[in-house]
N, C-alpha and C. Protein backbone atom coordinates (compact mmCIF):
# COMPACT_ATOMS: atom_id res chain seq x y z
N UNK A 1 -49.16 33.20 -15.52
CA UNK A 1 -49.13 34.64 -15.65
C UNK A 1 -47.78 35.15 -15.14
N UNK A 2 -47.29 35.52 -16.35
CA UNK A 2 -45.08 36.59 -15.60
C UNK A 2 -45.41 37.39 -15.96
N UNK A 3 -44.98 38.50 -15.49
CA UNK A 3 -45.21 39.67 -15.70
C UNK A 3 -43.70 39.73 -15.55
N UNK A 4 -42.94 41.37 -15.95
CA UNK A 4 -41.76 41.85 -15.70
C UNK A 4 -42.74 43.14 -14.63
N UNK A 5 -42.31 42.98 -13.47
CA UNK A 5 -41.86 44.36 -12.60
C UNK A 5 -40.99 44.94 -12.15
N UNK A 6 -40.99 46.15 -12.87
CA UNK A 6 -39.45 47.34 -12.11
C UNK A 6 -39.84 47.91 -11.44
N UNK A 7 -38.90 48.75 -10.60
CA UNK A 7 -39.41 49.73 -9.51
C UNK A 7 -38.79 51.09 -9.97
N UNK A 8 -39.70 51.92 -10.48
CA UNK A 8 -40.10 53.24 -11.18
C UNK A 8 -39.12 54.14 -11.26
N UNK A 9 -39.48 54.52 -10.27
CA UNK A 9 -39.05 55.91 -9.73
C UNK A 9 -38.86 55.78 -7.61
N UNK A 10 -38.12 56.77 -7.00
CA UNK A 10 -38.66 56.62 -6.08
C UNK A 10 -38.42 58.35 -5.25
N UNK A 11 -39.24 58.59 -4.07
CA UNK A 11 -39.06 59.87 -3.70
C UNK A 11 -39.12 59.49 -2.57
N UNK A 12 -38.23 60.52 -1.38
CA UNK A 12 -38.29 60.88 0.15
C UNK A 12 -39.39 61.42 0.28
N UNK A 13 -39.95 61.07 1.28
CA UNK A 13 -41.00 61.85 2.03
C UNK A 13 -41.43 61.63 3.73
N UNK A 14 -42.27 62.31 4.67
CA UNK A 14 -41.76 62.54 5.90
C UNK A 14 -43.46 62.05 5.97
N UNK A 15 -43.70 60.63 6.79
CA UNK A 15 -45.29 60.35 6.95
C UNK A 15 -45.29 59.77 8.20
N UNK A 16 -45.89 60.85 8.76
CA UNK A 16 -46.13 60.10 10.46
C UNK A 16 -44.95 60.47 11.27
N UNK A 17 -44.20 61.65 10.82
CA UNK A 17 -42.79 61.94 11.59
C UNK A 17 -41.55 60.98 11.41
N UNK A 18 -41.78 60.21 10.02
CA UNK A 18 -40.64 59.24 10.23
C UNK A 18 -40.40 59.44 8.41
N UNK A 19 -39.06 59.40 8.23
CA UNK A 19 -38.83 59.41 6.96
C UNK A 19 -38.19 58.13 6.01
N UNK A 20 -39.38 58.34 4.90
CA UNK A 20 -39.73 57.04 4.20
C UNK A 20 -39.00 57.02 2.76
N UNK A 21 -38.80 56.04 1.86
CA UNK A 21 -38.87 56.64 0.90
C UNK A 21 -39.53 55.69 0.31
N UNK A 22 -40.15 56.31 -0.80
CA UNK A 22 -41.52 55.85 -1.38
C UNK A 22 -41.23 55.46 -2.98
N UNK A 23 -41.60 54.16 -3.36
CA UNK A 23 -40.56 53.57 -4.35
C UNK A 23 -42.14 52.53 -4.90
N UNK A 24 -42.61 53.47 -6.55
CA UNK A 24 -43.22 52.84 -7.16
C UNK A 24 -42.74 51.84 -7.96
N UNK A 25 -44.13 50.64 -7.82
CA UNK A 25 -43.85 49.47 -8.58
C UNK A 25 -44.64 49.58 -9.99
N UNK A 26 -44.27 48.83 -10.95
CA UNK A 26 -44.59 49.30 -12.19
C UNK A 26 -44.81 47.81 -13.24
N UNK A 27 -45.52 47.75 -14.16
CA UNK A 27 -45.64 46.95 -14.99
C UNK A 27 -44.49 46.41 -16.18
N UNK A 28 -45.07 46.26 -17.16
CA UNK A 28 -43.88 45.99 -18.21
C UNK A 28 -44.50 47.28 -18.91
N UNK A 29 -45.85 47.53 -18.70
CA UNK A 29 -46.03 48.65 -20.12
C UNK A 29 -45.61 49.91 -18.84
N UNK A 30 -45.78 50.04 -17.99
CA UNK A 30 -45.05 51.55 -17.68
C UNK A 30 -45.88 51.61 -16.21
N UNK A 31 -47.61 51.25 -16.42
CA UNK A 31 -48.50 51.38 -15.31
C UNK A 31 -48.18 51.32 -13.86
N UNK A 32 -48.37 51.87 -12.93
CA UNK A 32 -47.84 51.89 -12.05
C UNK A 32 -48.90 51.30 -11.13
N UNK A 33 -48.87 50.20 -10.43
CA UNK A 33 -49.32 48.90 -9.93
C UNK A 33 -49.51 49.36 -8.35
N UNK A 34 -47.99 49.19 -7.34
CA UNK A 34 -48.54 49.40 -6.37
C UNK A 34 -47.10 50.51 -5.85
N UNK A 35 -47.21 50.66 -4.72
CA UNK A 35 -45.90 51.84 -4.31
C UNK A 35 -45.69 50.91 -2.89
N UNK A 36 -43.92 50.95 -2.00
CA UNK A 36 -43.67 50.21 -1.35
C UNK A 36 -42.87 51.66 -0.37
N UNK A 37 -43.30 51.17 1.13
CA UNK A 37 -42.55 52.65 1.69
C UNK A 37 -41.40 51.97 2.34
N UNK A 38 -40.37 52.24 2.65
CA UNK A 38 -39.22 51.76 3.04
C UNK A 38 -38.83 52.89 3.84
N UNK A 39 -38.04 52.72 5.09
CA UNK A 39 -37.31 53.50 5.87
C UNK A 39 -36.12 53.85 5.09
N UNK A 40 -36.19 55.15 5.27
CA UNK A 40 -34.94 55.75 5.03
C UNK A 40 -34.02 56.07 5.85
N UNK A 41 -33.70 56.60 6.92
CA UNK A 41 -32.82 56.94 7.76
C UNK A 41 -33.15 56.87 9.31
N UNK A 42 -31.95 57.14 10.01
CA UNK A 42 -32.41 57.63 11.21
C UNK A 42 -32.39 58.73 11.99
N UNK A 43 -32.89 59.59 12.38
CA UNK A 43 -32.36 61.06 13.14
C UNK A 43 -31.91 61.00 14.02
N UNK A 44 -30.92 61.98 14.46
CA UNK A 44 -30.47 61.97 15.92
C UNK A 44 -31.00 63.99 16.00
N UNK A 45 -31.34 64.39 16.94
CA UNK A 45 -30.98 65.11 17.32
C UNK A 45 -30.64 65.66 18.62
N UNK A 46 -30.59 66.67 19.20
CA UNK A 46 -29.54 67.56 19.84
C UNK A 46 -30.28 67.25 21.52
N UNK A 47 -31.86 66.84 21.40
CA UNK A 47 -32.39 66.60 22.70
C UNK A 47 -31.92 64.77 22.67
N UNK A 48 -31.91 63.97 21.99
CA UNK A 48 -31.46 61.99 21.98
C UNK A 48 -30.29 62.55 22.40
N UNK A 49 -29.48 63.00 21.67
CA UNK A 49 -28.02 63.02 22.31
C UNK A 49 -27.79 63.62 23.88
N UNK A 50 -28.18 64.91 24.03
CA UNK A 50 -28.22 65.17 25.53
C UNK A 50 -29.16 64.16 26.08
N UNK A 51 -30.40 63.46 25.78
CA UNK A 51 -30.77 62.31 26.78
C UNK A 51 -30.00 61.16 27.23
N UNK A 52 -28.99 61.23 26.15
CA UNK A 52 -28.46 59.56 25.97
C UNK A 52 -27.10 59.85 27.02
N UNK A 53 -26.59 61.47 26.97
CA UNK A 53 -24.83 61.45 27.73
C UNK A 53 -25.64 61.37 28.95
N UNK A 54 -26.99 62.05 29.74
CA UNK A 54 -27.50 62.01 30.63
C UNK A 54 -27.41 60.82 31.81
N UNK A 55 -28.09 60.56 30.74
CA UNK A 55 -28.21 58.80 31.01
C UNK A 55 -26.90 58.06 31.24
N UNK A 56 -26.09 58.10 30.37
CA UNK A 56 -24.56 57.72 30.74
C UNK A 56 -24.17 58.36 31.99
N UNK A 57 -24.04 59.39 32.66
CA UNK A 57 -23.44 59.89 33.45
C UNK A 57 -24.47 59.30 34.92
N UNK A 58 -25.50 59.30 34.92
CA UNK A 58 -26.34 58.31 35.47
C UNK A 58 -25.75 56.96 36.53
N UNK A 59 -25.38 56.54 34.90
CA UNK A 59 -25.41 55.13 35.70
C UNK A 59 -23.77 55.32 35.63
């Protein structure tokens, strides 16, 4: 049994506070089989950064 699988389409989305992007798997006729979530990025913001110089000045 071969099958050909491509991967579709894919979209960002934010699940569980962490952002994913979400990337359907697909058949040879088009059907869409299963979906795979993958990390997309990482955030920093403005409270990590003041924790992190904090911390530097710290030690």
């Amino acid at each position: 049994m071969t099958e050909n699988l491509t991967a579709k389409k894919s979209k960002i989305n934010r699940i569980g506070g962490y952002i994913l992007r979400i990337v359907s798997i697909a058949d040879s006729s088009g059907k869409i089989l299963s979906y795979v979530l993958k990390p997309h990025q990482v955030e920093f913001r403005l409270q990590d950064v003041l924790s992190d110089t904090v911390k530097w000045r710290i030690n």
